[in-house]
N, C-alpha and C. Protein backbone atom coordinates (compact mmCIF):
# COMPACT_ATOMS: atom_id res chain seq x y z
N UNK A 1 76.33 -51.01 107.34
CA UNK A 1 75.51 -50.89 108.54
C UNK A 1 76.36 -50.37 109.70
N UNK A 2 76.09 -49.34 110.51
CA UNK A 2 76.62 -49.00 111.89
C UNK A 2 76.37 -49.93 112.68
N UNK A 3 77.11 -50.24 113.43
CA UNK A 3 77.35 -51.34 114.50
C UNK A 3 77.38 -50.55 115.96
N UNK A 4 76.09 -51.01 116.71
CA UNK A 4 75.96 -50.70 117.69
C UNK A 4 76.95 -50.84 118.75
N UNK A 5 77.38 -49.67 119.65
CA UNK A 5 78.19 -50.08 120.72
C UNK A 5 78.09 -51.09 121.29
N UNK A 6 77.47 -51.16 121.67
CA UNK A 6 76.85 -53.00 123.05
C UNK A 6 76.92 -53.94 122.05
N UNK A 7 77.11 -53.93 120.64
CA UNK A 7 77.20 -55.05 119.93
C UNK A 7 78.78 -55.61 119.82
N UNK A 8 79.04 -57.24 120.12
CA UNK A 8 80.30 -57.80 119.64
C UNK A 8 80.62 -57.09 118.58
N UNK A 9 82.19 -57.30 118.68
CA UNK A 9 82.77 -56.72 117.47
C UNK A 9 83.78 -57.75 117.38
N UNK A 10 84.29 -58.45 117.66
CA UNK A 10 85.23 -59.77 117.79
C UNK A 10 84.51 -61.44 117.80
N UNK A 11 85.50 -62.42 118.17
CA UNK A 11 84.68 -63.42 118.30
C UNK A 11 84.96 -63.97 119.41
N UNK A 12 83.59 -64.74 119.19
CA UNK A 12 82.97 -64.49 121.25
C UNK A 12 83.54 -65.74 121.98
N UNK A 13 83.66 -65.64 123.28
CA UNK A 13 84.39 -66.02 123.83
C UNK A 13 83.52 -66.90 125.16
N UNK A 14 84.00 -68.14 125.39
CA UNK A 14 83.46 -68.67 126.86
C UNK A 14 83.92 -67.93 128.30
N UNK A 15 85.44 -67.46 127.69
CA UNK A 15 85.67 -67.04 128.84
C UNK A 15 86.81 -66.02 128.47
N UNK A 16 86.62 -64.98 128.94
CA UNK A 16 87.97 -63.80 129.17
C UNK A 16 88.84 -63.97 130.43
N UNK A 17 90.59 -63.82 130.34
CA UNK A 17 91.18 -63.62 131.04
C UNK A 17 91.80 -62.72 130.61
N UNK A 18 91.70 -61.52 131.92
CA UNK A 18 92.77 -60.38 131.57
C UNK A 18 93.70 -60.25 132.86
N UNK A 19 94.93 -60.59 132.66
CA UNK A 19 96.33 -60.20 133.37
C UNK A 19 96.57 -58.87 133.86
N UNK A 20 96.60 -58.63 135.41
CA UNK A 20 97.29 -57.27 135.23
C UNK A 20 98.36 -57.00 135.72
N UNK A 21 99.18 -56.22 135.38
CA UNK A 21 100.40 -56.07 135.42
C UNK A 21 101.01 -54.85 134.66
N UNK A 22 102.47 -54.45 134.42
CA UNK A 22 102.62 -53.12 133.79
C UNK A 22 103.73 -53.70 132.57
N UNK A 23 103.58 -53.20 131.48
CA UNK A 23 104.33 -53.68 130.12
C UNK A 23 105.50 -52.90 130.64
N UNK A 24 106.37 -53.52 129.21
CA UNK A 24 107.80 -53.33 130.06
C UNK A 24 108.79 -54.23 130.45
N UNK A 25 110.16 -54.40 129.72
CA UNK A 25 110.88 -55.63 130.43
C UNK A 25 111.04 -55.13 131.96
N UNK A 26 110.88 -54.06 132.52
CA UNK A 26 111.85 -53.50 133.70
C UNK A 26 111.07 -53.75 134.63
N UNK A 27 109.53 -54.59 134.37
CA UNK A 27 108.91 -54.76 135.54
C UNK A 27 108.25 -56.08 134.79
N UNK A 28 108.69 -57.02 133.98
CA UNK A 28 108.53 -58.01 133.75
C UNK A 28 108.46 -59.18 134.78
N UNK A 29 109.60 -59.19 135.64
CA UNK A 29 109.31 -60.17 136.48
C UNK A 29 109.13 -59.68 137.90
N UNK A 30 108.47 -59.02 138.00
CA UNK A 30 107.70 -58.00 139.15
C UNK A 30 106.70 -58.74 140.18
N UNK A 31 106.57 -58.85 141.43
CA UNK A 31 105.90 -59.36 141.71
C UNK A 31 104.34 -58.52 141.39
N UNK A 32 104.14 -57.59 140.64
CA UNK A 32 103.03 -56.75 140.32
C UNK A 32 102.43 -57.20 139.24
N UNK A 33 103.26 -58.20 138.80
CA UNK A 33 103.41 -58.57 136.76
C UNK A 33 102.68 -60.39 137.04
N UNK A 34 101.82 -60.47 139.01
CA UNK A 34 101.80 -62.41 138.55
C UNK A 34 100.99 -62.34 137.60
N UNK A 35 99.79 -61.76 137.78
CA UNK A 35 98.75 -61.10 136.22
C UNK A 35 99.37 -62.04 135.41
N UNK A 36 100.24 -61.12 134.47
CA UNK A 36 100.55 -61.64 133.28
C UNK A 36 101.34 -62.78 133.34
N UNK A 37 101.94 -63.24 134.54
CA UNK A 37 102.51 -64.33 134.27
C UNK A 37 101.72 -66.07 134.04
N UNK A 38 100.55 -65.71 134.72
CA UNK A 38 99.70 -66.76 134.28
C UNK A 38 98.84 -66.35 133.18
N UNK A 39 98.68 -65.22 132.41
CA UNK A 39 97.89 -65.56 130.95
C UNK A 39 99.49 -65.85 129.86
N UNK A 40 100.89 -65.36 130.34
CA UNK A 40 101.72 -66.03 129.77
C UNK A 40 101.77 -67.45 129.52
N UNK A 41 101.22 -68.24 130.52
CA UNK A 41 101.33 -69.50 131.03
C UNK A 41 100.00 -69.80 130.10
N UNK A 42 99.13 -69.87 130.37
CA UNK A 42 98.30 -70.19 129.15
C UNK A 42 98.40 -70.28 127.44
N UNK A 43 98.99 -69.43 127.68
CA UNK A 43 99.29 -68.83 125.97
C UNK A 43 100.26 -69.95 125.07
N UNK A 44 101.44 -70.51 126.70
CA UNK A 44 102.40 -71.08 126.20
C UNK A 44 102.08 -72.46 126.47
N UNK A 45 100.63 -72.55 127.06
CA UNK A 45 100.60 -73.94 127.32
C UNK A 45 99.91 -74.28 125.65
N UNK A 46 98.99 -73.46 125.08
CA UNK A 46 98.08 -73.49 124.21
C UNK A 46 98.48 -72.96 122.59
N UNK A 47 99.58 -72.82 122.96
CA UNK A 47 100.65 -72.71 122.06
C UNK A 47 100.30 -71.18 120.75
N UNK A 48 99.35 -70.40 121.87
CA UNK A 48 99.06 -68.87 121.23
C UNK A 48 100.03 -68.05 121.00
N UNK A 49 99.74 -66.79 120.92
CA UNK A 49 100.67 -65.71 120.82
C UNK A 49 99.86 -64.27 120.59
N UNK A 50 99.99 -63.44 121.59
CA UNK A 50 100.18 -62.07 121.81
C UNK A 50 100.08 -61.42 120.47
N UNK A 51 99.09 -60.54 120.37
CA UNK A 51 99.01 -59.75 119.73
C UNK A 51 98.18 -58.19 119.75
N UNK A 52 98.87 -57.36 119.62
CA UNK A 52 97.98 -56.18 119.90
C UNK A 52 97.00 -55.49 118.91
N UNK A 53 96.19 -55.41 119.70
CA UNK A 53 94.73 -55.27 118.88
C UNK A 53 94.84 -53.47 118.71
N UNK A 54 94.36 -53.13 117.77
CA UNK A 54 94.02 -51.84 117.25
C UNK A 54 93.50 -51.04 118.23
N UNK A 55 92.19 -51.24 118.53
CA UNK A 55 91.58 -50.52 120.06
C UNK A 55 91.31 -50.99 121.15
N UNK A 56 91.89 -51.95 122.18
CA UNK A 56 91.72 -52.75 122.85
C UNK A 56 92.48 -52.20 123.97
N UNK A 57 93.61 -51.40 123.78
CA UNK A 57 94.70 -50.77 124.47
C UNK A 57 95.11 -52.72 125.20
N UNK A 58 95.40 -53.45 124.89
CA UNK A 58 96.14 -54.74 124.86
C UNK A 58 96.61 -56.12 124.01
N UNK A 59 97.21 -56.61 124.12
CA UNK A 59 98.03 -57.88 123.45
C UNK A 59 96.51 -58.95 123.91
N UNK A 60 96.52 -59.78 123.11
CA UNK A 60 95.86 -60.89 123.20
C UNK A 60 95.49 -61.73 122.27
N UNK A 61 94.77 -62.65 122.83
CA UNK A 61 94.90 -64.04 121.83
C UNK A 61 93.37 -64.85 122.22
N UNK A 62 92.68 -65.24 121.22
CA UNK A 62 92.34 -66.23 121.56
C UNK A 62 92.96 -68.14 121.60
N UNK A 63 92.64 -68.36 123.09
CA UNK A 63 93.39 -70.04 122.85
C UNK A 63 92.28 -71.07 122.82
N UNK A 64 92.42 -72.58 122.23
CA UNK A 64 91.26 -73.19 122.48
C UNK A 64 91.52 -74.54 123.42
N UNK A 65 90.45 -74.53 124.50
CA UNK A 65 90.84 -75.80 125.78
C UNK A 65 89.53 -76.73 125.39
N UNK A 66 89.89 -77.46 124.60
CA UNK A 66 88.77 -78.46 124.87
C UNK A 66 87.87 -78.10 123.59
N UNK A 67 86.50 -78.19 124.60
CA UNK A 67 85.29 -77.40 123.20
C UNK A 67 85.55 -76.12 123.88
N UNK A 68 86.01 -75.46 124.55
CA UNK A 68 85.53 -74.32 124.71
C UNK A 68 87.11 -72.84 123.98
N UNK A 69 86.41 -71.73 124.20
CA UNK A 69 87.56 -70.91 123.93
C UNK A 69 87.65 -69.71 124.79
N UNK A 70 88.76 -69.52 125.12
CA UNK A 70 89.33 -68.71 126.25
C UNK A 70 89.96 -67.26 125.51
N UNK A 71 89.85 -65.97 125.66
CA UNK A 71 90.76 -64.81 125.07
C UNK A 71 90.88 -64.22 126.43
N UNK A 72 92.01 -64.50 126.11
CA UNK A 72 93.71 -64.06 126.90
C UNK A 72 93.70 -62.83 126.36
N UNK A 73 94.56 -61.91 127.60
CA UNK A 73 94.88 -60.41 127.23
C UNK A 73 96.01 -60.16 128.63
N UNK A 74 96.84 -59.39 128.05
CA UNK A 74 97.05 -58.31 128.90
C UNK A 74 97.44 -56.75 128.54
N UNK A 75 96.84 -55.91 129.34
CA UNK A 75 96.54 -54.45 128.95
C UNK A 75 98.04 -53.88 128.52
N UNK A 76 98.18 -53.33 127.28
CA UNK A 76 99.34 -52.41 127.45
C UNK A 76 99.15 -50.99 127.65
N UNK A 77 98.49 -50.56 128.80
CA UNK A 77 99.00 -49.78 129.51
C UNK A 77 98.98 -49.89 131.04
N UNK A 78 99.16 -49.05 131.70
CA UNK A 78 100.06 -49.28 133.11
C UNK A 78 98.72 -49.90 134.06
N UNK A 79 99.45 -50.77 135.29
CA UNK A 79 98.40 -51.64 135.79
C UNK A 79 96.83 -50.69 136.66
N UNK A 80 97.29 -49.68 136.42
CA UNK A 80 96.24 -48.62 137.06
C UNK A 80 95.01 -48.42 136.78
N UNK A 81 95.23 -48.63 134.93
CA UNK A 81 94.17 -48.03 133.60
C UNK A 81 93.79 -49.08 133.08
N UNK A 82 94.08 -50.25 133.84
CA UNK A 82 93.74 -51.45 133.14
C UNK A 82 91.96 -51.48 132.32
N UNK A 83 91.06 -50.76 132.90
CA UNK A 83 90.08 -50.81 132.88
C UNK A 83 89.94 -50.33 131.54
N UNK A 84 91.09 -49.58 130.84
CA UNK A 84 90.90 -49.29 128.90
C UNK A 84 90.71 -50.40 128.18
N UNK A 85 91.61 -51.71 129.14
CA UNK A 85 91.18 -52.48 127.87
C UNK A 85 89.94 -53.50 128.02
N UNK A 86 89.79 -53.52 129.31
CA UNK A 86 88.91 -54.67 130.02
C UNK A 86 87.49 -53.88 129.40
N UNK A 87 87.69 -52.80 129.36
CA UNK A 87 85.86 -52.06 128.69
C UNK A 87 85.88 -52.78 127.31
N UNK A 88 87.30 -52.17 126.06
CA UNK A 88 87.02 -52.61 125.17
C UNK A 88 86.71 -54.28 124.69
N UNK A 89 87.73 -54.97 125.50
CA UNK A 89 87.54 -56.45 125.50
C UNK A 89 86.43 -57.25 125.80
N UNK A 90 85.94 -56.49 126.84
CA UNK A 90 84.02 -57.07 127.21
C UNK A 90 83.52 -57.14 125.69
N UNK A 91 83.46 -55.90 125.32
CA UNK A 91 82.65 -55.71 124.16
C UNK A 91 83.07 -56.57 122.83
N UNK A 92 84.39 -56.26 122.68
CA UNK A 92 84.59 -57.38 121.54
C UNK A 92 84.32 -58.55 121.81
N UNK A 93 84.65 -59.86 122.71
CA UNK A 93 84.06 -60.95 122.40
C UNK A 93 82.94 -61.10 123.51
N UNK A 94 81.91 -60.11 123.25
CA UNK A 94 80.52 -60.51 123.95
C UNK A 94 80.51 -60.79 125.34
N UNK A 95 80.76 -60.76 126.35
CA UNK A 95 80.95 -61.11 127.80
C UNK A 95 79.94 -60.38 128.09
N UNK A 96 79.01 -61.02 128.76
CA UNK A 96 77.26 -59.91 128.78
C UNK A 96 77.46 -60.53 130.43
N UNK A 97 77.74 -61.87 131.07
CA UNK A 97 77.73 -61.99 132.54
C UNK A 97 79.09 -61.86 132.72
N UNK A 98 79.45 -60.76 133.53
CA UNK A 98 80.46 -60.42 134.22
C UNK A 98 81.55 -61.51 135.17
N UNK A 99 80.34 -62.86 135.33
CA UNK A 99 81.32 -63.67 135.80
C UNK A 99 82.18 -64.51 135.16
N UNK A 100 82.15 -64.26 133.94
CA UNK A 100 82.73 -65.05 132.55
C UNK A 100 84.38 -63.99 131.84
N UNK A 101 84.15 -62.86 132.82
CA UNK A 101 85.88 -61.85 132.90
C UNK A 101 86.29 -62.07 134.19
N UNK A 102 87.48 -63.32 134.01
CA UNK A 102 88.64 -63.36 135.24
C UNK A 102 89.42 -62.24 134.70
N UNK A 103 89.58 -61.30 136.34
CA UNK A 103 91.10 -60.77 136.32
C UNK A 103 91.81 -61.15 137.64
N UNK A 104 92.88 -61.48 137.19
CA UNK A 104 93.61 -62.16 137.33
C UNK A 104 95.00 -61.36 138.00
N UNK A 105 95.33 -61.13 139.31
CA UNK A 105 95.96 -60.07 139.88
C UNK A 105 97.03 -60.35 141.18
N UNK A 106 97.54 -59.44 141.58
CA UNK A 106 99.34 -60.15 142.55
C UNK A 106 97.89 -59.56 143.78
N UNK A 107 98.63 -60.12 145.34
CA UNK A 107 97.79 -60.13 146.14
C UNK A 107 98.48 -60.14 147.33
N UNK A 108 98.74 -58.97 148.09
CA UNK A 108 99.73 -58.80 148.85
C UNK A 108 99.21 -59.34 150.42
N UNK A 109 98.01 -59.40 150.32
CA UNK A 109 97.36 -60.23 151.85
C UNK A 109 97.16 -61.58 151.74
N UNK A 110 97.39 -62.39 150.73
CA UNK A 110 97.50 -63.36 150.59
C UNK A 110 99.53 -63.92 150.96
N UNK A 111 99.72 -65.41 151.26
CA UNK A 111 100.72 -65.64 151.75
C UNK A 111 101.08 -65.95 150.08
N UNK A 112 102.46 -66.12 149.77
CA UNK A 112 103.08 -66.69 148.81
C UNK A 112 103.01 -67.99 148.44
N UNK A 113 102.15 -68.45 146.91
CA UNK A 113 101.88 -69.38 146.66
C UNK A 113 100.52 -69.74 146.61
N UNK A 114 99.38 -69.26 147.78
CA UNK A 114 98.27 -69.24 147.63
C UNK A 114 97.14 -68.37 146.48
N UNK A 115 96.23 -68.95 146.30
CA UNK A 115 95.91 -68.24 145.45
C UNK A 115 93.84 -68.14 145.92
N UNK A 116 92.82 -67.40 145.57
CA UNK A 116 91.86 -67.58 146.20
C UNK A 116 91.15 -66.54 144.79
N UNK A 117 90.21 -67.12 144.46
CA UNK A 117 89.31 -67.30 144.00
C UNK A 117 88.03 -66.14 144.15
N UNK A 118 87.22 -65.51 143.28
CA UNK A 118 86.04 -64.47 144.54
C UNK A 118 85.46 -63.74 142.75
N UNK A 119 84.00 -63.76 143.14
CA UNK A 119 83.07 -62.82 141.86
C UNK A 119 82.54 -61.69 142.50
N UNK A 120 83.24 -60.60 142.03
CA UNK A 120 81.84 -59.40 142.88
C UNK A 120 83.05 -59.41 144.38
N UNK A 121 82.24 -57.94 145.10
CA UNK A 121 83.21 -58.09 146.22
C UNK A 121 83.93 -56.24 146.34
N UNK A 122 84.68 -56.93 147.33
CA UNK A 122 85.28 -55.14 147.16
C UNK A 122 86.24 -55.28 146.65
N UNK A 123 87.09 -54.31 146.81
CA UNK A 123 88.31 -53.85 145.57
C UNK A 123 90.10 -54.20 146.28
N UNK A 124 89.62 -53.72 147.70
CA UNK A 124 90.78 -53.71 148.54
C UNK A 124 91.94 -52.85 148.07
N UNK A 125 91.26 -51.22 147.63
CA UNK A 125 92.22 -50.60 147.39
C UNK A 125 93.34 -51.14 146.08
N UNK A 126 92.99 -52.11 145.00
CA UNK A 126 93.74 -52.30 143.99
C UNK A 126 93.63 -51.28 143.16
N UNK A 127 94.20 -50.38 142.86
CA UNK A 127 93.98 -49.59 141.34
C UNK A 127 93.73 -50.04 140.34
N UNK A 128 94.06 -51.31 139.79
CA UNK A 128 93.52 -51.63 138.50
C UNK A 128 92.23 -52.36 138.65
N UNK A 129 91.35 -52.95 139.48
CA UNK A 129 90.11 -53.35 139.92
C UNK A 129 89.61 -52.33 139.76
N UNK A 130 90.10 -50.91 140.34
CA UNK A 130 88.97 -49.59 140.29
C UNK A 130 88.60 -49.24 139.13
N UNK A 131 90.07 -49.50 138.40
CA UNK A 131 89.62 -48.94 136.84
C UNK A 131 88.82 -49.75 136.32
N UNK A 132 88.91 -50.91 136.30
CA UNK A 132 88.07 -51.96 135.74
C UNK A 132 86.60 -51.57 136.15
N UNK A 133 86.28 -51.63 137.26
CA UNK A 133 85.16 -51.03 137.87
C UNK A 133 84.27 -50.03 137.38
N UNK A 134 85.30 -48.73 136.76
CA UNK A 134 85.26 -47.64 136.42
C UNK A 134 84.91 -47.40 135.44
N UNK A 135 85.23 -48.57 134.16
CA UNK A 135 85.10 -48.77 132.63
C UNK A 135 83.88 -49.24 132.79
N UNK A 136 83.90 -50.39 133.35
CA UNK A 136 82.38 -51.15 133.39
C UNK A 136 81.40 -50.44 134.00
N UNK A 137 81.22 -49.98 134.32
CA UNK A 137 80.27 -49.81 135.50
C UNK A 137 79.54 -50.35 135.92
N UNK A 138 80.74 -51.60 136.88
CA UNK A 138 80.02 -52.77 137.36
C UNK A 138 80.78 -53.69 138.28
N UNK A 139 80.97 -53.93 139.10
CA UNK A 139 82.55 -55.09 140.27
C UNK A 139 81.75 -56.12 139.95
N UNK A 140 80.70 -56.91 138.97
CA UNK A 140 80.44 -58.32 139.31
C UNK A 140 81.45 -59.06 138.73
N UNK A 141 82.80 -59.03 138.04
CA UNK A 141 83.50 -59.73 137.52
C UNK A 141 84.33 -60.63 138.25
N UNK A 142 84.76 -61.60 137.75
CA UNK A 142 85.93 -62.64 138.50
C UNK A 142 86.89 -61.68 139.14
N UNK A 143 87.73 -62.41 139.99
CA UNK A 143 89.25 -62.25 140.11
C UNK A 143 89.65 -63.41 140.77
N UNK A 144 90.76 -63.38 140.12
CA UNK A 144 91.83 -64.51 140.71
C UNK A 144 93.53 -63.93 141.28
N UNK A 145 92.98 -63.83 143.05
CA UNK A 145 94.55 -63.50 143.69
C UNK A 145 95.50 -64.20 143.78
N UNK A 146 96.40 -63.78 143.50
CA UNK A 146 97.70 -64.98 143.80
C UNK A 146 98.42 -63.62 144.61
N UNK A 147 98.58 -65.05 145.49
CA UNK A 147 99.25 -64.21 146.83
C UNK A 147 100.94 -63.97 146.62
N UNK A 148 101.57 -63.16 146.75
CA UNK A 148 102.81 -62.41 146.69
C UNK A 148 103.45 -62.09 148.55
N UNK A 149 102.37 -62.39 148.72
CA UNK A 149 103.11 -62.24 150.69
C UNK A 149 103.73 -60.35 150.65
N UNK A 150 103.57 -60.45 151.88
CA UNK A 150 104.14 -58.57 152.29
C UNK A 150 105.39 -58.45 152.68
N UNK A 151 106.19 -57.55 153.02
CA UNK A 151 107.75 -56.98 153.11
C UNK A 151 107.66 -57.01 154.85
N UNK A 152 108.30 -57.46 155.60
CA UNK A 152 108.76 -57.37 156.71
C UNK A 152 107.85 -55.83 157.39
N UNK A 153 107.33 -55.97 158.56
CA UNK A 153 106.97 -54.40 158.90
C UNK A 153 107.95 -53.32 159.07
N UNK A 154 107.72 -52.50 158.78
CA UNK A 154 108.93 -51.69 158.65
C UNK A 154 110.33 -51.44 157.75
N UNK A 155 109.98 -52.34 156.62
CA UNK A 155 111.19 -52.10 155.75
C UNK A 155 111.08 -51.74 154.27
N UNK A 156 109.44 -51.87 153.76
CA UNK A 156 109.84 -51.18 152.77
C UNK A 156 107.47 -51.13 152.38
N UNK A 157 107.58 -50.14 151.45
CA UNK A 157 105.62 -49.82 151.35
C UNK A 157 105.60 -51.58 150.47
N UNK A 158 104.37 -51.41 151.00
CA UNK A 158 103.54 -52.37 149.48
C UNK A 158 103.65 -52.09 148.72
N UNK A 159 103.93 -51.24 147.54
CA UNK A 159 104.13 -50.46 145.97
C UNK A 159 105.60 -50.81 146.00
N UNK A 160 106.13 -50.73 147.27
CA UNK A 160 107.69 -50.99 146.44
C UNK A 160 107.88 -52.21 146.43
N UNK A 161 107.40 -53.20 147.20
CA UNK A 161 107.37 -54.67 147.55
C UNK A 161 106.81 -55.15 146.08
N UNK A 162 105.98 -54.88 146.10
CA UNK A 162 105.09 -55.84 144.40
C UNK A 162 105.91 -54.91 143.34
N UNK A 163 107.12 -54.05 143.80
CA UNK A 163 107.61 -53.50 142.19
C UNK A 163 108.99 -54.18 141.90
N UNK A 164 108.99 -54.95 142.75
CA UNK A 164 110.90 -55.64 143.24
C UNK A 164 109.98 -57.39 142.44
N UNK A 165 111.37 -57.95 142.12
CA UNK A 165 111.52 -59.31 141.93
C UNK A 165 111.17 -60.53 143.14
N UNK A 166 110.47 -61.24 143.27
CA UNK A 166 110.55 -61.70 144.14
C UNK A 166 111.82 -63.03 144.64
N UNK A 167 112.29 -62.84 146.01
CA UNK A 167 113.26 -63.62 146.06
C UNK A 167 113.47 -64.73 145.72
N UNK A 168 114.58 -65.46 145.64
CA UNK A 168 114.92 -66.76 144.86
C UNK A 168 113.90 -68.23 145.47
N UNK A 169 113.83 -68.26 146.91
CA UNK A 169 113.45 -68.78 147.54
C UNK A 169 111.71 -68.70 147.15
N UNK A 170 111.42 -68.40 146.81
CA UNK A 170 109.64 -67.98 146.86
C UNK A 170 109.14 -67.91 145.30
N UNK A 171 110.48 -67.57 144.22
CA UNK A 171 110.78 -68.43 142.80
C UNK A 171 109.76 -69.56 142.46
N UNK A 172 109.85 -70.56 142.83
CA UNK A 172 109.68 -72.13 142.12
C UNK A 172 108.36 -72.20 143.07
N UNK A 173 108.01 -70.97 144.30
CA UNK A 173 106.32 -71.29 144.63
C UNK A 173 105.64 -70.57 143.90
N UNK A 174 106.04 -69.44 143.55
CA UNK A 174 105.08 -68.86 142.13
C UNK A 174 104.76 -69.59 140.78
N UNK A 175 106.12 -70.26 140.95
CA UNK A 175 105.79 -70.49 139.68
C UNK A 175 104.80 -71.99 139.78
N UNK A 176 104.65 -72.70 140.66
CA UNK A 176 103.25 -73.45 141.05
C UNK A 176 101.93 -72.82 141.26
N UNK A 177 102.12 -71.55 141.64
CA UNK A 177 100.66 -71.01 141.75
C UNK A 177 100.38 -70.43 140.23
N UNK A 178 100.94 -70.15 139.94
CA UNK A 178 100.57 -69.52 138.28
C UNK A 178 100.42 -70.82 137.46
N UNK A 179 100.84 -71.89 137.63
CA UNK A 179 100.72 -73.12 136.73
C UNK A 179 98.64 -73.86 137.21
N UNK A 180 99.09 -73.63 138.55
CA UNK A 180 97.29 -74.00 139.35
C UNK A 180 96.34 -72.90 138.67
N UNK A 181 96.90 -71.30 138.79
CA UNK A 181 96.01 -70.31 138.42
C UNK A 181 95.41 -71.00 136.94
N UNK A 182 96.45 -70.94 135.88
CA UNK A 182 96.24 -71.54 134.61
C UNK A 182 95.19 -72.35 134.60
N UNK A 183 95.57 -73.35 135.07
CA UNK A 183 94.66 -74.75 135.35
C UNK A 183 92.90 -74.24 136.10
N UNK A 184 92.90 -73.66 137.16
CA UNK A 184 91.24 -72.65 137.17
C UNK A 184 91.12 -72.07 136.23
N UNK A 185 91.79 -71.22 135.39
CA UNK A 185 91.40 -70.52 134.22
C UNK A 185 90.59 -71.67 133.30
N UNK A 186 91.12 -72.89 132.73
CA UNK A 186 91.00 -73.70 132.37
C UNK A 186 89.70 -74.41 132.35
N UNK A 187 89.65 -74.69 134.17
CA UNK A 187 88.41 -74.90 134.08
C UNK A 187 87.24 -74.51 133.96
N UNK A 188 86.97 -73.18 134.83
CA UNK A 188 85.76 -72.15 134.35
C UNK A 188 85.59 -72.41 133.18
N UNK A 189 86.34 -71.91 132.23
CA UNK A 189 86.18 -72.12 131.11
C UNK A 189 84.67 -72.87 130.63
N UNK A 190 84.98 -74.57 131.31
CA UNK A 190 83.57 -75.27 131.07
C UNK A 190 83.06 -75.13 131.96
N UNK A 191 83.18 -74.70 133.25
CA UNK A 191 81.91 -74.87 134.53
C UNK A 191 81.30 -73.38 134.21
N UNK A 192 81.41 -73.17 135.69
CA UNK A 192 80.84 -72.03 136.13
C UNK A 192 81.56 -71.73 137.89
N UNK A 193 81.41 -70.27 138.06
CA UNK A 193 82.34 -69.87 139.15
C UNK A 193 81.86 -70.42 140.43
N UNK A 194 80.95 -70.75 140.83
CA UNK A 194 80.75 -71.73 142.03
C UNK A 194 81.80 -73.01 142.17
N UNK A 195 81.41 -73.73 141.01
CA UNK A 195 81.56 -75.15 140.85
C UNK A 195 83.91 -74.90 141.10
N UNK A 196 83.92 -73.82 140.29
CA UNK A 196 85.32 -73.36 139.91
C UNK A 196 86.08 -73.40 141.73
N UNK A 197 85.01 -72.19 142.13
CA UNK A 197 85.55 -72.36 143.39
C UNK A 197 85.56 -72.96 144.78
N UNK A 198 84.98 -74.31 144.19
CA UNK A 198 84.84 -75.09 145.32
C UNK A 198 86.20 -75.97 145.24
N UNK A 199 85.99 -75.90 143.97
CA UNK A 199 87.64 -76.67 143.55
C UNK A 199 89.24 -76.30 143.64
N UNK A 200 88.70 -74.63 143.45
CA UNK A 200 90.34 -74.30 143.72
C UNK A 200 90.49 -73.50 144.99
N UNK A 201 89.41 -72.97 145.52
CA UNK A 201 89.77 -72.41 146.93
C UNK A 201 90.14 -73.35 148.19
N UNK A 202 91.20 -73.66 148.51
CA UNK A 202 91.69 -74.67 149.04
C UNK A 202 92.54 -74.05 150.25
N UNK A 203 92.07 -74.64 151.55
CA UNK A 203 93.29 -73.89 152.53
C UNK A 203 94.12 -73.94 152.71
C-alpha cells in the first residue's frame, strides 16, 4: 500500500522536542547550541540515545516520562534549515496540533538563566523559527527561550555573541536553566501549554 504523505510514518508521540543549534564539536558548547543542550539533558536524564534517522535530516530518540512519550531531536543540519527536519519529524510521529512541537532555542533578549515560554507569535528575526515556519506552513508551534543575555553595546554583533562559549561565570546559570527547560519539557508532556505556562513563566 502507498502511504499517504500526511500519514504517520513513525511512532506517535505526546510530545516533540526539537533543539536548535548547529552540529559540530566547534560549536558544541556555543551559546547558539542551548537548543541542544537541553534535549541533551533529557536524553541523559532518560537514559536515551541519539540516533540519526534516514530522512529526518536529524539525531533523535524517543524517551519515556511517566505514561507519556516524548521524541527528542536535534537537526543535523545548520541552525538556519532547521525546518528540514521539524517538517519531516511532524509527520513521522503524528503531531497534527502544533502546540504539541516545542522548539526549543538560545535567546539573546532574554537575561542569562531565564527562560520564557510562548505558542504561536512572531519569530523575532530567528532563522531557524523561519525555517520551521517555512516547512510547516504554520508559527502555531511551541518555543522555549532560554535566555543567553547580549555582548556589551559596542563590542561585538549578536551572531558572534551566540557563536562564542559562554563565560565561566554565567556556566553553572545555564546549566540551571537547561535542567528547568528539561523539567517544562517534561511536563507538557502530560498537561497542556497553558497549564505549562503558568508554571514555568516565572519573573
Amino acid at each position: 500500500m502507498v502511504r499517504r504523505r500526511h500519514e504517520r510514518s513513525g511512532t506517535p508521540a505526546d510530545l516533540l522536542v526539537i533543539g536548535l543549534g548547529n552540529p559540530g564539536e566547534q560549536y558544541a558548547q556555543t551559546r547558539h547550541n542551548a537548543g541542544f543542550w537541553v534535549v541533551d539533558e533529557l536524553v541523559r536524564r532518560h537514559e536515551g540515545r541519539l540516533r540519526r534517522g534516514k530522512r529526518d535530516h536529524a539525531e533523535s530518540d524517543l524517551v519515556r516520562v511517566g505514561d507519556t512519550t516524548i521524541a527528542v531531536a536535534v537537526p543535523v543540519t545548520f541552525y538556519n534549515e532547521a525546518g528540514r527536519a521539524a517538517g519531516a519529524l511532524v509527520k513521522r510521529h503524528g503531531i497534527t496540533d502544533l502546540s504539541r512541537l516545542l522548539v526549543v532555542h538560545d535567546e539573546l533578549d532574554l537575561p542569562v538563566g531565564r527562560m520564557k515560554l510562548k505558542v504561536g507569535g512572531g519569530l523575532a528575526g530567528n532563522n531557524g523559527l523561519k525555517s520551521i515556519r517555512a516547512h510547516l506552513r504554520a508559527d502555531g508551534f511551541s518555543r522555549l527561550r532560554i535566555g543567553v543575555g547580549k555582548p556589551e553595546p559596542g563590542t561585538m554583533t549578536g551572531r558572534d555573541w551566540v557563536l562564542r562559549r559562554p563565560g565561566r561565570a554565567d556556566r553553572p546559570v545555564l546549566e540551571q536553566v537547561v535542567a528547568r527547560a528539561a523539567d517544562a519539557a517534561e511536563f507538557l508532556a502530560a498537561s497542556d501549554i497553558e497549564a505549562t505556562m503558568n508554571r514555568f513563566n516565572v519573573s
